[in-house]
PDB file of N, CA and C in Angstrom:
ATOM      1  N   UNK A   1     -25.218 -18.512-108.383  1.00  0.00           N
ATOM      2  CA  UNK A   1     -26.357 -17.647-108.481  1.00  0.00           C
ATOM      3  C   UNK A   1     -25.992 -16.484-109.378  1.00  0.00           C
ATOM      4  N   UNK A   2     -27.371 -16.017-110.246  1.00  0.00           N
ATOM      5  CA  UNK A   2     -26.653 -14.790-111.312  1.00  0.00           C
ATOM      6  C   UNK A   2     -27.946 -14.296-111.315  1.00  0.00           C
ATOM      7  N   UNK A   3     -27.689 -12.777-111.763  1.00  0.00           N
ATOM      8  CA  UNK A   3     -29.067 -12.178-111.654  1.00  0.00           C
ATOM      9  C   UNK A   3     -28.295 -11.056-112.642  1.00  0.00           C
ATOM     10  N   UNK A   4     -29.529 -10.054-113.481  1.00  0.00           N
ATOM     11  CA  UNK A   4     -29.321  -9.206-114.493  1.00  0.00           C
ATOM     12  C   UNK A   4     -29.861  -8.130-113.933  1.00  0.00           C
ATOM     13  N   UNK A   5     -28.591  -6.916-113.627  1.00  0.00           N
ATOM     14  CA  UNK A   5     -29.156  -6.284-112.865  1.00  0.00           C
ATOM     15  C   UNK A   5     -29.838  -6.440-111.013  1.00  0.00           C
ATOM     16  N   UNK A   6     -29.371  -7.386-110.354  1.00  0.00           N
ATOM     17  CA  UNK A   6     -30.101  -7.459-109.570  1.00  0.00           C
ATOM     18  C   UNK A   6     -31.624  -8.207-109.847  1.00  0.00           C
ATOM     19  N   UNK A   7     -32.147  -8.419-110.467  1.00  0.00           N
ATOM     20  CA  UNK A   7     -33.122  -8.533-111.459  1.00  0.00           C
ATOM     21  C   UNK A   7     -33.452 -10.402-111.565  1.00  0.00           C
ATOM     22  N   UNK A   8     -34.088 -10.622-111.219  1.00  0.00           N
ATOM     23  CA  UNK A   8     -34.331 -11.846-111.701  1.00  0.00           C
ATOM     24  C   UNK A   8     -33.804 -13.277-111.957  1.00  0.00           C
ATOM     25  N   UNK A   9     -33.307 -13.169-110.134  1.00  0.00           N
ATOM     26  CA  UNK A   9     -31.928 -14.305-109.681  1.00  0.00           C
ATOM     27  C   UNK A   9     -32.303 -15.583-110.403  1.00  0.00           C
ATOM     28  N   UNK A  10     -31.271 -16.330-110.502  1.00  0.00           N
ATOM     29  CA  UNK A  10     -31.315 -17.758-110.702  1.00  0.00           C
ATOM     30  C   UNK A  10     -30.521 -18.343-110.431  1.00  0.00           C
ATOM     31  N   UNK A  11     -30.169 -19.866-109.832  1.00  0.00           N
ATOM     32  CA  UNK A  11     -29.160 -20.469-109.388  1.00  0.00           C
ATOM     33  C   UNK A  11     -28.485 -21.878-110.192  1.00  0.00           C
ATOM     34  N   UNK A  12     -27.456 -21.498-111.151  1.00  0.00           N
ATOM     35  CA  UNK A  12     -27.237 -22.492-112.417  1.00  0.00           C
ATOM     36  C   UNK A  12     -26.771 -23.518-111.613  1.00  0.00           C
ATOM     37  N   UNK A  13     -27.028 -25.175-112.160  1.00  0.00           N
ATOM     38  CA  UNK A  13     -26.362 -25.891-111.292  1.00  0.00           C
ATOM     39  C   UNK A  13     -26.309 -27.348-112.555  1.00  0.00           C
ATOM     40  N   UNK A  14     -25.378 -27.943-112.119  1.00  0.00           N
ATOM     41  CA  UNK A  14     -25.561 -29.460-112.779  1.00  0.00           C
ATOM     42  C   UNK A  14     -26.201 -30.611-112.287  1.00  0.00           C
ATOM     43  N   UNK A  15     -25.808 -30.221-111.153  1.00  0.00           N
ATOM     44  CA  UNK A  15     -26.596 -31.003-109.745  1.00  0.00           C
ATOM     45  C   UNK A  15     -25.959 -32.150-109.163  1.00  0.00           C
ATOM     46  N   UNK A  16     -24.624 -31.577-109.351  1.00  0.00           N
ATOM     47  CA  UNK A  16     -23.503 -31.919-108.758  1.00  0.00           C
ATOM     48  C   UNK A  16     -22.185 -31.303-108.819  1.00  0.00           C
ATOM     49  N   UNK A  17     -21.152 -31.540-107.662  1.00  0.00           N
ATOM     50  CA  UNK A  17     -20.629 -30.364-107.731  1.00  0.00           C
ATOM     51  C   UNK A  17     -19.365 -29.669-109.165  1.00  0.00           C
ATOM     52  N   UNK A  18     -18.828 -29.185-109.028  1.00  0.00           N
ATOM     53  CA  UNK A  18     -18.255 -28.594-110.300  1.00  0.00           C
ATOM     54  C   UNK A  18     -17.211 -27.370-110.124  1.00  0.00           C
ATOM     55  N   UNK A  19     -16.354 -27.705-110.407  1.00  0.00           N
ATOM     56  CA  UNK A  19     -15.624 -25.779-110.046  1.00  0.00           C
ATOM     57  C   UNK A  19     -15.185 -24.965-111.365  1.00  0.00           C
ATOM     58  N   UNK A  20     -15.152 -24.011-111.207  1.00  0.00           N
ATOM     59  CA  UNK A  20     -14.481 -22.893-112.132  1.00  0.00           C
ATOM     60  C   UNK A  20     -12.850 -23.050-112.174  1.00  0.00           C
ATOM     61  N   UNK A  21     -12.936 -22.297-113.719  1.00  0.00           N
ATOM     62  CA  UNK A  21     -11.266 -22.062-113.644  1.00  0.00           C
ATOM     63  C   UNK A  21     -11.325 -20.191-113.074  1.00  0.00           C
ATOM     64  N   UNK A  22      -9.596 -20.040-112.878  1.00  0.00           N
ATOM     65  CA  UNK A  22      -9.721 -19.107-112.180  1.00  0.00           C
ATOM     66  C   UNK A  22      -7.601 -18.950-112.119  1.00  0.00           C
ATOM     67  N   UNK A  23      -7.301 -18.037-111.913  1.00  0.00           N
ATOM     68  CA  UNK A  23      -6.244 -17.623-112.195  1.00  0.00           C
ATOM     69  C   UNK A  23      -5.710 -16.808-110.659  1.00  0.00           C
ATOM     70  N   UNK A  24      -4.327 -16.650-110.430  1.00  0.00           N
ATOM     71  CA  UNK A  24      -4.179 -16.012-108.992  1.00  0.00           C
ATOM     72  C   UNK A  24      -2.216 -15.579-109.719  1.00  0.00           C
ATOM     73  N   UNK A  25      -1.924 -14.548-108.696  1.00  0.00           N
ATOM     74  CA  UNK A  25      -0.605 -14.317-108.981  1.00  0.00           C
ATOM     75  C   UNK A  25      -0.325 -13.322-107.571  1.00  0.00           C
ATOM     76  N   UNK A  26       1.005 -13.830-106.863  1.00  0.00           N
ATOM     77  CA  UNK A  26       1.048 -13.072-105.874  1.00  0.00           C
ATOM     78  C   UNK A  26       2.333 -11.778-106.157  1.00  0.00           C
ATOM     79  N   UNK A  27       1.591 -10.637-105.504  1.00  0.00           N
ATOM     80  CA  UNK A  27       2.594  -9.028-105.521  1.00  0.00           C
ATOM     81  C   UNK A  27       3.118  -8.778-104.308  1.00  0.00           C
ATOM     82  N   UNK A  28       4.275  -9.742-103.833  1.00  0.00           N
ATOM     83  CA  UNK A  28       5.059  -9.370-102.580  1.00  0.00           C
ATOM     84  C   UNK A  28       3.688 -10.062-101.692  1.00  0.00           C
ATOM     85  N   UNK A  29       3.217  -9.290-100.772  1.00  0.00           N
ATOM     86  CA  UNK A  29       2.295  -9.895 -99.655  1.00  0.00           C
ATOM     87  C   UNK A  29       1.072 -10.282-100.146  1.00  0.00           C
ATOM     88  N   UNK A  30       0.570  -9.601-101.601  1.00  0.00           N
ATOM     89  CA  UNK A  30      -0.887  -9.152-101.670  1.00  0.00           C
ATOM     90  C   UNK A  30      -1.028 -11.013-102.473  1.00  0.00           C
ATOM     91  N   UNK A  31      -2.345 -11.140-102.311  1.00  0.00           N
ATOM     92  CA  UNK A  31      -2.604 -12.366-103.224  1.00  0.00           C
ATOM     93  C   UNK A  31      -3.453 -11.807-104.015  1.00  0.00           C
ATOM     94  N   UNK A  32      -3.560 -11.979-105.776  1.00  0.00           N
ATOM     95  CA  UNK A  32      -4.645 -11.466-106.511  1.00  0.00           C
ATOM     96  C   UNK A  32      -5.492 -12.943-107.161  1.00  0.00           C
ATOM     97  N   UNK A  33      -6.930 -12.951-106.855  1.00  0.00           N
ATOM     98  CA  UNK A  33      -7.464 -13.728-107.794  1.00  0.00           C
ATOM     99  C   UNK A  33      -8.719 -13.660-108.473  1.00  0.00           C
ATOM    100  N   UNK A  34      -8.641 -14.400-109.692  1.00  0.00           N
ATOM    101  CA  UNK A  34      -9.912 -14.536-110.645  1.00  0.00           C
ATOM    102  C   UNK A  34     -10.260 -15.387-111.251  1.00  0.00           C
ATOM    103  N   UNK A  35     -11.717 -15.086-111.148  1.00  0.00           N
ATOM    104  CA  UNK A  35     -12.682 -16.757-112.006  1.00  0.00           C
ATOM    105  C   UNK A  35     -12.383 -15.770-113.573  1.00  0.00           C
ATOM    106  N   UNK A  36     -12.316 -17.374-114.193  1.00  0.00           N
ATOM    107  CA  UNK A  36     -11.982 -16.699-115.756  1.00  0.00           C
ATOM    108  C   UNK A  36     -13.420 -16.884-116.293  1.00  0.00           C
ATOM    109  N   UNK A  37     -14.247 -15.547-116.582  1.00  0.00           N
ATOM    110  CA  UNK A  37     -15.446 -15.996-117.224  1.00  0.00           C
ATOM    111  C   UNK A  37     -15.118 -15.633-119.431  1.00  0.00           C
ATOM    112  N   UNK A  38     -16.559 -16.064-119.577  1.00  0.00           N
ATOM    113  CA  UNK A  38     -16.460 -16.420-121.279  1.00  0.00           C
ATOM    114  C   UNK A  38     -17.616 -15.453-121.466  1.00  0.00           C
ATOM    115  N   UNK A  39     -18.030 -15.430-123.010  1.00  0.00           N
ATOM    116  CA  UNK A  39     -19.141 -14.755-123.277  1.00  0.00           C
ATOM    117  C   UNK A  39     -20.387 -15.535-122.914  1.00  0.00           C
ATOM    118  N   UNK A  40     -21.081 -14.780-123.127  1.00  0.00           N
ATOM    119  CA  UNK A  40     -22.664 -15.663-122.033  1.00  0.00           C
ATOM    120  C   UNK A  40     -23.353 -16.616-123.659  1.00  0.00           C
ATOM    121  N   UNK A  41     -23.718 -17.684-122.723  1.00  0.00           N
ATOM    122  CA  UNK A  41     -24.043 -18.891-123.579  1.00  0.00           C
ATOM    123  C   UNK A  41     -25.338 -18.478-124.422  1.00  0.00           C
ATOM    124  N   UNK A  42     -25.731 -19.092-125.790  1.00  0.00           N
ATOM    125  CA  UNK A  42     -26.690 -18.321-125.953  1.00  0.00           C
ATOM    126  C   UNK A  42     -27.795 -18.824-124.938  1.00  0.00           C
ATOM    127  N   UNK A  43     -28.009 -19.679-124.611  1.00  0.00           N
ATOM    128  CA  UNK A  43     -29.090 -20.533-123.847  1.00  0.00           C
ATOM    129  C   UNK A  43     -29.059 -19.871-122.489  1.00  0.00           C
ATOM    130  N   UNK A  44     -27.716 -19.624-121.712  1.00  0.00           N
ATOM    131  CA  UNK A  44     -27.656 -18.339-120.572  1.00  0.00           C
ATOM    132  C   UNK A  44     -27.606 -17.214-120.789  1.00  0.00           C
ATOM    133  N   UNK A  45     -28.239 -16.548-121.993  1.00  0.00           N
ATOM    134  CA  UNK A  45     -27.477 -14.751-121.863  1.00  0.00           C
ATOM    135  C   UNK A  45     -29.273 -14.233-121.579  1.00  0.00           C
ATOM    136  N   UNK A  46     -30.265 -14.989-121.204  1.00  0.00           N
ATOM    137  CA  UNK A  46     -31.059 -14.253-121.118  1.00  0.00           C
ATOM    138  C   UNK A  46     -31.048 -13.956-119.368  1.00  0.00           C
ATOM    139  N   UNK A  47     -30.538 -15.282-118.504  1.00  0.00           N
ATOM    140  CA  UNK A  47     -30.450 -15.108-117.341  1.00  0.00           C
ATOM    141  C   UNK A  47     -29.153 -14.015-116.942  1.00  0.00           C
ATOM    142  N   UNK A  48     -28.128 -13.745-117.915  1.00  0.00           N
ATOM    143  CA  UNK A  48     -27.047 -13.259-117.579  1.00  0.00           C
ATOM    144  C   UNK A  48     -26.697 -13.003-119.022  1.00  0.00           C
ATOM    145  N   UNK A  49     -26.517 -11.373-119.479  1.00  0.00           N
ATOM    146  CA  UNK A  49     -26.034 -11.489-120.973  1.00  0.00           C
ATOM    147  C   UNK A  49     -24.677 -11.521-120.759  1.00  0.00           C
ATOM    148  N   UNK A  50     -23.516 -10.921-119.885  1.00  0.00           N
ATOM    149  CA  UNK A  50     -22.543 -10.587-120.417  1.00  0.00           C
ATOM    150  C   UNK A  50     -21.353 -11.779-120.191  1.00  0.00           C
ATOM    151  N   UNK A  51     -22.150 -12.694-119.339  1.00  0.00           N
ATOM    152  CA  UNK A  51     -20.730 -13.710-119.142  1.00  0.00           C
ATOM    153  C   UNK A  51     -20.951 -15.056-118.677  1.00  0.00           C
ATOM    154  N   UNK A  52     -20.008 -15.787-118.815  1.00  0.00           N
ATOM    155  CA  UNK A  52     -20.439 -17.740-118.403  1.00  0.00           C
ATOM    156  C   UNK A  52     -18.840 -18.167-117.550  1.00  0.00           C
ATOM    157  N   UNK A  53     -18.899 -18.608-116.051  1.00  0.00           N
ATOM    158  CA  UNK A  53     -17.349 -18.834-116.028  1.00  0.00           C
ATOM    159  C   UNK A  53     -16.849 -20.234-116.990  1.00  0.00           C
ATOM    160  N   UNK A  54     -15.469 -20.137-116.820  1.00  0.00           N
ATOM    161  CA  UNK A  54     -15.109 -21.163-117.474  1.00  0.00           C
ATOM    162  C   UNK A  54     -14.978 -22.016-116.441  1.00  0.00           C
ATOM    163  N   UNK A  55     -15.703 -23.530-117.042  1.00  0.00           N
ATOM    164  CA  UNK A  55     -15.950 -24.462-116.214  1.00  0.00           C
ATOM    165  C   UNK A  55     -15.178 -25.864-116.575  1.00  0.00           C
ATOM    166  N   UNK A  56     -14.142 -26.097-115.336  1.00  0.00           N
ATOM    167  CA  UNK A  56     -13.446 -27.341-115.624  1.00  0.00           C
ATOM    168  C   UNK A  56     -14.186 -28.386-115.767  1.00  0.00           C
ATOM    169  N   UNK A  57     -13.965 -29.369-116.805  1.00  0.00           N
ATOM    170  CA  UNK A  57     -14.487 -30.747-117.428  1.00  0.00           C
ATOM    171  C   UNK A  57     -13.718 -31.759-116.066  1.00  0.00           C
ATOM    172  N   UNK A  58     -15.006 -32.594-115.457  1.00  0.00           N
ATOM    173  CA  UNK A  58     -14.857 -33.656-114.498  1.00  0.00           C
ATOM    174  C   UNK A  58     -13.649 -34.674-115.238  1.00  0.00           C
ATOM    175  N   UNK A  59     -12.264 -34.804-115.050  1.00  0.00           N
ATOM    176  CA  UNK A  59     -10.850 -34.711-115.583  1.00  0.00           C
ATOM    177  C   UNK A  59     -10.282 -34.816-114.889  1.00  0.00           C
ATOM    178  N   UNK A  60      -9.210 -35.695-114.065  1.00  0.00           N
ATOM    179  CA  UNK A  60      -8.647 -35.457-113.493  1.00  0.00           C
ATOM    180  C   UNK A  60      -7.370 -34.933-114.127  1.00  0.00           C
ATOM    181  N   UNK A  61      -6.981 -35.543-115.242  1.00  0.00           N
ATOM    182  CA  UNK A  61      -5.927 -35.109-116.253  1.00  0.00           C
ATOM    183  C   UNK A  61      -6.164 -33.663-116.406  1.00  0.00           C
ATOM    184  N   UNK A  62      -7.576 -32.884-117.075  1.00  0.00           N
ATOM    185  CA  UNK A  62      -7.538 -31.837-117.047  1.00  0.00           C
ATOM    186  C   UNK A  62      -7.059 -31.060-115.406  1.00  0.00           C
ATOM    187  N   UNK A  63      -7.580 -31.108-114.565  1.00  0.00           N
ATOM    188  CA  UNK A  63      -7.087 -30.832-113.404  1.00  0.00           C
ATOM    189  C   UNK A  63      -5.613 -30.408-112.843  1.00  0.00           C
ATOM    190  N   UNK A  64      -5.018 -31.712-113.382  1.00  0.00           N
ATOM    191  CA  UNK A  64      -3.670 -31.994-112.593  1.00  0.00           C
ATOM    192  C   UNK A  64      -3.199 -30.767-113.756  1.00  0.00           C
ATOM    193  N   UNK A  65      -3.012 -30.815-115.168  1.00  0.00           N
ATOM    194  CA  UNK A  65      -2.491 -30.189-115.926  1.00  0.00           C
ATOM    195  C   UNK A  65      -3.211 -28.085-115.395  1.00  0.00           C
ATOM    196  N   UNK A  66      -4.026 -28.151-115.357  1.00  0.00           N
ATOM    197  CA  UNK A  66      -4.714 -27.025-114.393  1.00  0.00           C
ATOM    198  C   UNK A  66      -3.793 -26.008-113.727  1.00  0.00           C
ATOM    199  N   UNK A  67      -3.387 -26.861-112.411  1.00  0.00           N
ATOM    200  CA  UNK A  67      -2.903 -26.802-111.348  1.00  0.00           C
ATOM    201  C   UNK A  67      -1.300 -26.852-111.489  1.00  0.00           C
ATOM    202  N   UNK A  68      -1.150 -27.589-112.900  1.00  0.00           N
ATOM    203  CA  UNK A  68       0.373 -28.116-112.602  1.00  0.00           C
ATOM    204  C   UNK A  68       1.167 -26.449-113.463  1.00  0.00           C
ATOM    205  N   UNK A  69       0.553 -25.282-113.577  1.00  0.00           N
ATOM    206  CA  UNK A  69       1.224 -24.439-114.616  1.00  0.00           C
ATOM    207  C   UNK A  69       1.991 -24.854-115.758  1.00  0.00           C
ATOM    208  N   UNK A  70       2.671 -23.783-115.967  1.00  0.00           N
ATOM    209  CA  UNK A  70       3.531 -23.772-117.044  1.00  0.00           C
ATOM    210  C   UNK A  70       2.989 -23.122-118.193  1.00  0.00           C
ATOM    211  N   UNK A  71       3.892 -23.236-119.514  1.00  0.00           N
ATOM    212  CA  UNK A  71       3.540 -22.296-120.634  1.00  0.00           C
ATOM    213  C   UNK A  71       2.392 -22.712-121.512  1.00  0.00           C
ATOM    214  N   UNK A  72       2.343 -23.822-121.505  1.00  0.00           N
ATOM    215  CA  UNK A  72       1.264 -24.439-122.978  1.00  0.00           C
ATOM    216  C   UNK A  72       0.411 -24.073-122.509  1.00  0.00           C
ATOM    217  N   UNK A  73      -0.846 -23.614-123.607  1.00  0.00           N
ATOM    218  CA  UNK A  73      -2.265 -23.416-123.168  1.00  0.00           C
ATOM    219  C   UNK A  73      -3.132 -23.682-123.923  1.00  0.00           C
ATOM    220  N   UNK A  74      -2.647 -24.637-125.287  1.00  0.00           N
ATOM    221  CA  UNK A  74      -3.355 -25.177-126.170  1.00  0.00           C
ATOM    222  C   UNK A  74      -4.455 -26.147-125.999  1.00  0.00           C
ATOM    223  N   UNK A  75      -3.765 -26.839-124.798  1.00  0.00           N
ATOM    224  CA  UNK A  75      -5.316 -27.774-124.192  1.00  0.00           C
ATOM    225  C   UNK A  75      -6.100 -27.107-123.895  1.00  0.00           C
ATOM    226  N   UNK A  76      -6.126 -26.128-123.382  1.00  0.00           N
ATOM    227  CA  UNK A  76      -7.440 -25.529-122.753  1.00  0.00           C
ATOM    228  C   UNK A  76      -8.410 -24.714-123.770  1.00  0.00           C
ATOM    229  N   UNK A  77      -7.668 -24.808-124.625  1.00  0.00           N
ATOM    230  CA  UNK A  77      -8.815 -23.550-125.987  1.00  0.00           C
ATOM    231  C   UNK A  77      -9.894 -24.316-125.511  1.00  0.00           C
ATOM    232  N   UNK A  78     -10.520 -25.662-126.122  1.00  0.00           N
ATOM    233  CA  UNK A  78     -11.783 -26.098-126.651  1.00  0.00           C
ATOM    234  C   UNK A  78     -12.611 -25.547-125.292  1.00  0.00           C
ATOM    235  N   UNK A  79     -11.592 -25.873-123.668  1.00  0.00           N
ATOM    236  CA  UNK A  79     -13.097 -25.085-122.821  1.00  0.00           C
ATOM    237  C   UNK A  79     -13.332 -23.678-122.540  1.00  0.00           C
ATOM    238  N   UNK A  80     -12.440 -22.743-123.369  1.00  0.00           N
ATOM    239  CA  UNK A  80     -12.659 -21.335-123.572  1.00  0.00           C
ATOM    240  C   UNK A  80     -14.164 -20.715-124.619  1.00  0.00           C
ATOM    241  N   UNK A  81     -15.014 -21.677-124.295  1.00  0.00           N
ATOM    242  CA  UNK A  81     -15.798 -21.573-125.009  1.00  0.00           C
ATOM    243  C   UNK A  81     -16.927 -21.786-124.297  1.00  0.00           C
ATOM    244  N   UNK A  82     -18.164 -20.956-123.919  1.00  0.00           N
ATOM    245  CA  UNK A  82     -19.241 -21.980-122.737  1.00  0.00           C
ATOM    246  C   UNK A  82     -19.848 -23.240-123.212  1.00  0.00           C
ATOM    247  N   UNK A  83     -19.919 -24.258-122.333  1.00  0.00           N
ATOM    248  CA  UNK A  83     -20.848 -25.245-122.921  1.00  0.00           C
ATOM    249  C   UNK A  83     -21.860 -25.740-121.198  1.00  0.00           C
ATOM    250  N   UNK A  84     -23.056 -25.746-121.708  1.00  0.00           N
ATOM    251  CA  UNK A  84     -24.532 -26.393-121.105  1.00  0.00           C
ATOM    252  C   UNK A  84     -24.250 -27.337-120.162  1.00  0.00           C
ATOM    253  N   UNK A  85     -23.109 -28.715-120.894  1.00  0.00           N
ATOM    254  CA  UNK A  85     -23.217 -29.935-120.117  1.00  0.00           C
ATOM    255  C   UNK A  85     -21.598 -29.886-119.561  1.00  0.00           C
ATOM    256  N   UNK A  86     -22.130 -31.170-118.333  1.00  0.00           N
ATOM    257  CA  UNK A  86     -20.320 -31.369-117.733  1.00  0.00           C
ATOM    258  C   UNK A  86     -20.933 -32.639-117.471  1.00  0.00           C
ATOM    259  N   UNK A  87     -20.142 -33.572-118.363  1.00  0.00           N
ATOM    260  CA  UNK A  87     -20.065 -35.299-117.984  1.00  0.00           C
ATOM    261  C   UNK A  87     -21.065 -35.634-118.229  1.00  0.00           C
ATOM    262  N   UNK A  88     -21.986 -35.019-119.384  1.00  0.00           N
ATOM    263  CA  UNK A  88     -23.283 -35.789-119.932  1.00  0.00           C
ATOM    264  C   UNK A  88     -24.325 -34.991-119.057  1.00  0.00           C
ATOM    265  N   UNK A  89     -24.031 -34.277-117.544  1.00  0.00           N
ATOM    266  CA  UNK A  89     -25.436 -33.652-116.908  1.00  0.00           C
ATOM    267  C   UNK A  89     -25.398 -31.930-117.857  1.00  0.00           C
ATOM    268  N   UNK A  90     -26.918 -32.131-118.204  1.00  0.00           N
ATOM    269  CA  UNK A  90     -27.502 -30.623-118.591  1.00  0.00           C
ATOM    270  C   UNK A  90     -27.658 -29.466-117.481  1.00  0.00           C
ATOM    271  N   UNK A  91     -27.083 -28.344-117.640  1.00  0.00           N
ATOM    272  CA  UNK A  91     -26.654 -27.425-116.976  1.00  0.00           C
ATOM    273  C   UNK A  91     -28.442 -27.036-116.451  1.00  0.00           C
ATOM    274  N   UNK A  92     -28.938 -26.865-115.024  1.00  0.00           N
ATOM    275  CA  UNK A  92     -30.185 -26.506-114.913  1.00  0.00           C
ATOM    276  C   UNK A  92     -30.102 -25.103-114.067  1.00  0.00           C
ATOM    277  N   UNK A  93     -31.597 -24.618-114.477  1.00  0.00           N
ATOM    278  CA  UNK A  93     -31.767 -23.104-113.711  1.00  0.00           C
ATOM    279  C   UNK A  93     -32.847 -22.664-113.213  1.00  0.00           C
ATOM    280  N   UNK A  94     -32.905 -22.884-111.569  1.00  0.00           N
ATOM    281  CA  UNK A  94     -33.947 -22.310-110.868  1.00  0.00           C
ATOM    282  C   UNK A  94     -33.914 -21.286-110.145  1.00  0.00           C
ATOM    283  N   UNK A  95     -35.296 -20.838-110.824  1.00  0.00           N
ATOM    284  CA  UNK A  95     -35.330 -19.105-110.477  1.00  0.00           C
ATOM    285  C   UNK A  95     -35.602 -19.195-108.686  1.00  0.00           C
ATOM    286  N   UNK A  96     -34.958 -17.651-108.254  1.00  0.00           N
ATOM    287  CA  UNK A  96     -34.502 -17.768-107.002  1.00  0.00           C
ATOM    288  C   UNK A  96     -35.871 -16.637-106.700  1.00  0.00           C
ATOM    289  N   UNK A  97     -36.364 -16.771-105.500  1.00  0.00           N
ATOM    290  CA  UNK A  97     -37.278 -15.087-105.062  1.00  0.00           C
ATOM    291  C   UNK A  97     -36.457 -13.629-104.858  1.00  0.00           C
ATOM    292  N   UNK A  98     -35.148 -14.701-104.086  1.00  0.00           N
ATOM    293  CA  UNK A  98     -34.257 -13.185-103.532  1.00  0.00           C
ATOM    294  C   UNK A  98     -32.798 -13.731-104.128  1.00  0.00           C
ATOM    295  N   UNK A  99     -32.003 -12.273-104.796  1.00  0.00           N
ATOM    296  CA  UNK A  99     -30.393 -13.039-105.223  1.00  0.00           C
ATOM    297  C   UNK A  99     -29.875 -13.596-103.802  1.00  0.00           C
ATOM    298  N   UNK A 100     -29.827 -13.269-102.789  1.00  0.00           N
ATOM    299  CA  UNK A 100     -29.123 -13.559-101.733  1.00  0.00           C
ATOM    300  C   UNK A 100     -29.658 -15.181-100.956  1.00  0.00           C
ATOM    301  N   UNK A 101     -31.192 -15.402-101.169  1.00  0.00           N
ATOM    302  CA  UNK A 101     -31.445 -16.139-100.946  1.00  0.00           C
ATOM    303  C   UNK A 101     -31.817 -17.781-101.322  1.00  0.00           C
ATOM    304  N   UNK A 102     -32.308 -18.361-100.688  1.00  0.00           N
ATOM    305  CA  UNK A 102     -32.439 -19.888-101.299  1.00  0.00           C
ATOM    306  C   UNK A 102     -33.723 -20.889-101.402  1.00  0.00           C
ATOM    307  N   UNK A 103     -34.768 -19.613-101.670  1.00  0.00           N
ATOM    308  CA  UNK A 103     -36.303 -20.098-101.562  1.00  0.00           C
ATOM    309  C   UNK A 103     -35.865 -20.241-103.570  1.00  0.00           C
ATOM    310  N   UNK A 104     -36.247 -21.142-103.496  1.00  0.00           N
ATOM    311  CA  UNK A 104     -36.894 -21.510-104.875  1.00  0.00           C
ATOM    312  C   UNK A 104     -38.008 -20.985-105.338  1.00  0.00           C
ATOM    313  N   UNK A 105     -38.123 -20.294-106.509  1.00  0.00           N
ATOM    314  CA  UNK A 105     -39.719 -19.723-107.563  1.00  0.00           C
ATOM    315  C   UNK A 105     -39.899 -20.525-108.707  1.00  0.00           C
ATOM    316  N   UNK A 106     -41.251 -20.718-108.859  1.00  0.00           N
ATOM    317  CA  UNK A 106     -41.230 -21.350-110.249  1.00  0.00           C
ATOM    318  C   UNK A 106     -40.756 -22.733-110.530  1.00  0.00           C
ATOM    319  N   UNK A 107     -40.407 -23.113-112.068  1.00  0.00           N
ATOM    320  CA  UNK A 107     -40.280 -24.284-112.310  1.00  0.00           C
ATOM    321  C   UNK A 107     -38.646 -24.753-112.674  1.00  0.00           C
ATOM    322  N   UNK A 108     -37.696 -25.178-112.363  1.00  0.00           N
ATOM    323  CA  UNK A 108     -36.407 -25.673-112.807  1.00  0.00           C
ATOM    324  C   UNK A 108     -36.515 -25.716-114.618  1.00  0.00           C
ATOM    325  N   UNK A 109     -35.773 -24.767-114.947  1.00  0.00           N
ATOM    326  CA  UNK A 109     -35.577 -25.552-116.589  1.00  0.00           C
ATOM    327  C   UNK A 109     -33.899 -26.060-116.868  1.00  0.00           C
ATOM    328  N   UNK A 110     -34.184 -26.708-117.820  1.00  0.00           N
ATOM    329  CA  UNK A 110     -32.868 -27.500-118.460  1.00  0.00           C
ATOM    330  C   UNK A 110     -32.500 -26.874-119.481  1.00  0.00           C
ATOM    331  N   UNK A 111     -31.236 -26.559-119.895  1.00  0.00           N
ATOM    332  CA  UNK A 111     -30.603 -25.669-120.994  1.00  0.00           C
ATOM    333  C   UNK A 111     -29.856 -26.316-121.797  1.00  0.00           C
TER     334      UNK A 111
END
């Protein structure tokens, strides 16, 4: 769910499930973590101008390499970039009444 300003929720989905990348590093006890977001897509910056997370490609290769650390990070450029689709489904967006909530407004569009 993303909203501008509070302003005019919507809930992006593929319509199936999907996760973010996201980064963590622990300081003695504390655990720190973060979704790595991108600049906002042009097709999303009206629902959200300033950002898109980065979204792992359905991969298990991408995954394992993910998860598995280490130094290289050359595979990952091409999804440092937002893109619409994951596995051929078009990224969709239905407007919400309330950010918090899960009444649907309006009509679903495809991006």
């Amino acid at each position: 769910m993303e909203s501008q300003r509070g302003d005019n929720p919507v809930e992006f989905s593929f319509g199936r499930p999907f996760f973010f990348c996201g980064l963590y590093k622990t300081w003695g006890d504390l655990l720190s973590c973060a979704i790595i977001t991108l600049a906002a897509h042009p097709d999303t910056a009206k629902f959200h101008e300033k950002s898109f997370p980065m979204i792992a490609p359905a991969d298990a290769g991408f995954v394992e390499q993910w998860l598995g650390g280490g130094e290289g990070t050359d595979a990952f450029e091409p999804h440092l970039h937002p893109h619409t689709a994951l596995g051929g489904a078009r990224l969709m967006v239905r407007p919400l009444k309330r950010a918090m909530g899960t009444e649907y407004i309006g009509v679903p569009v495809r991006v």
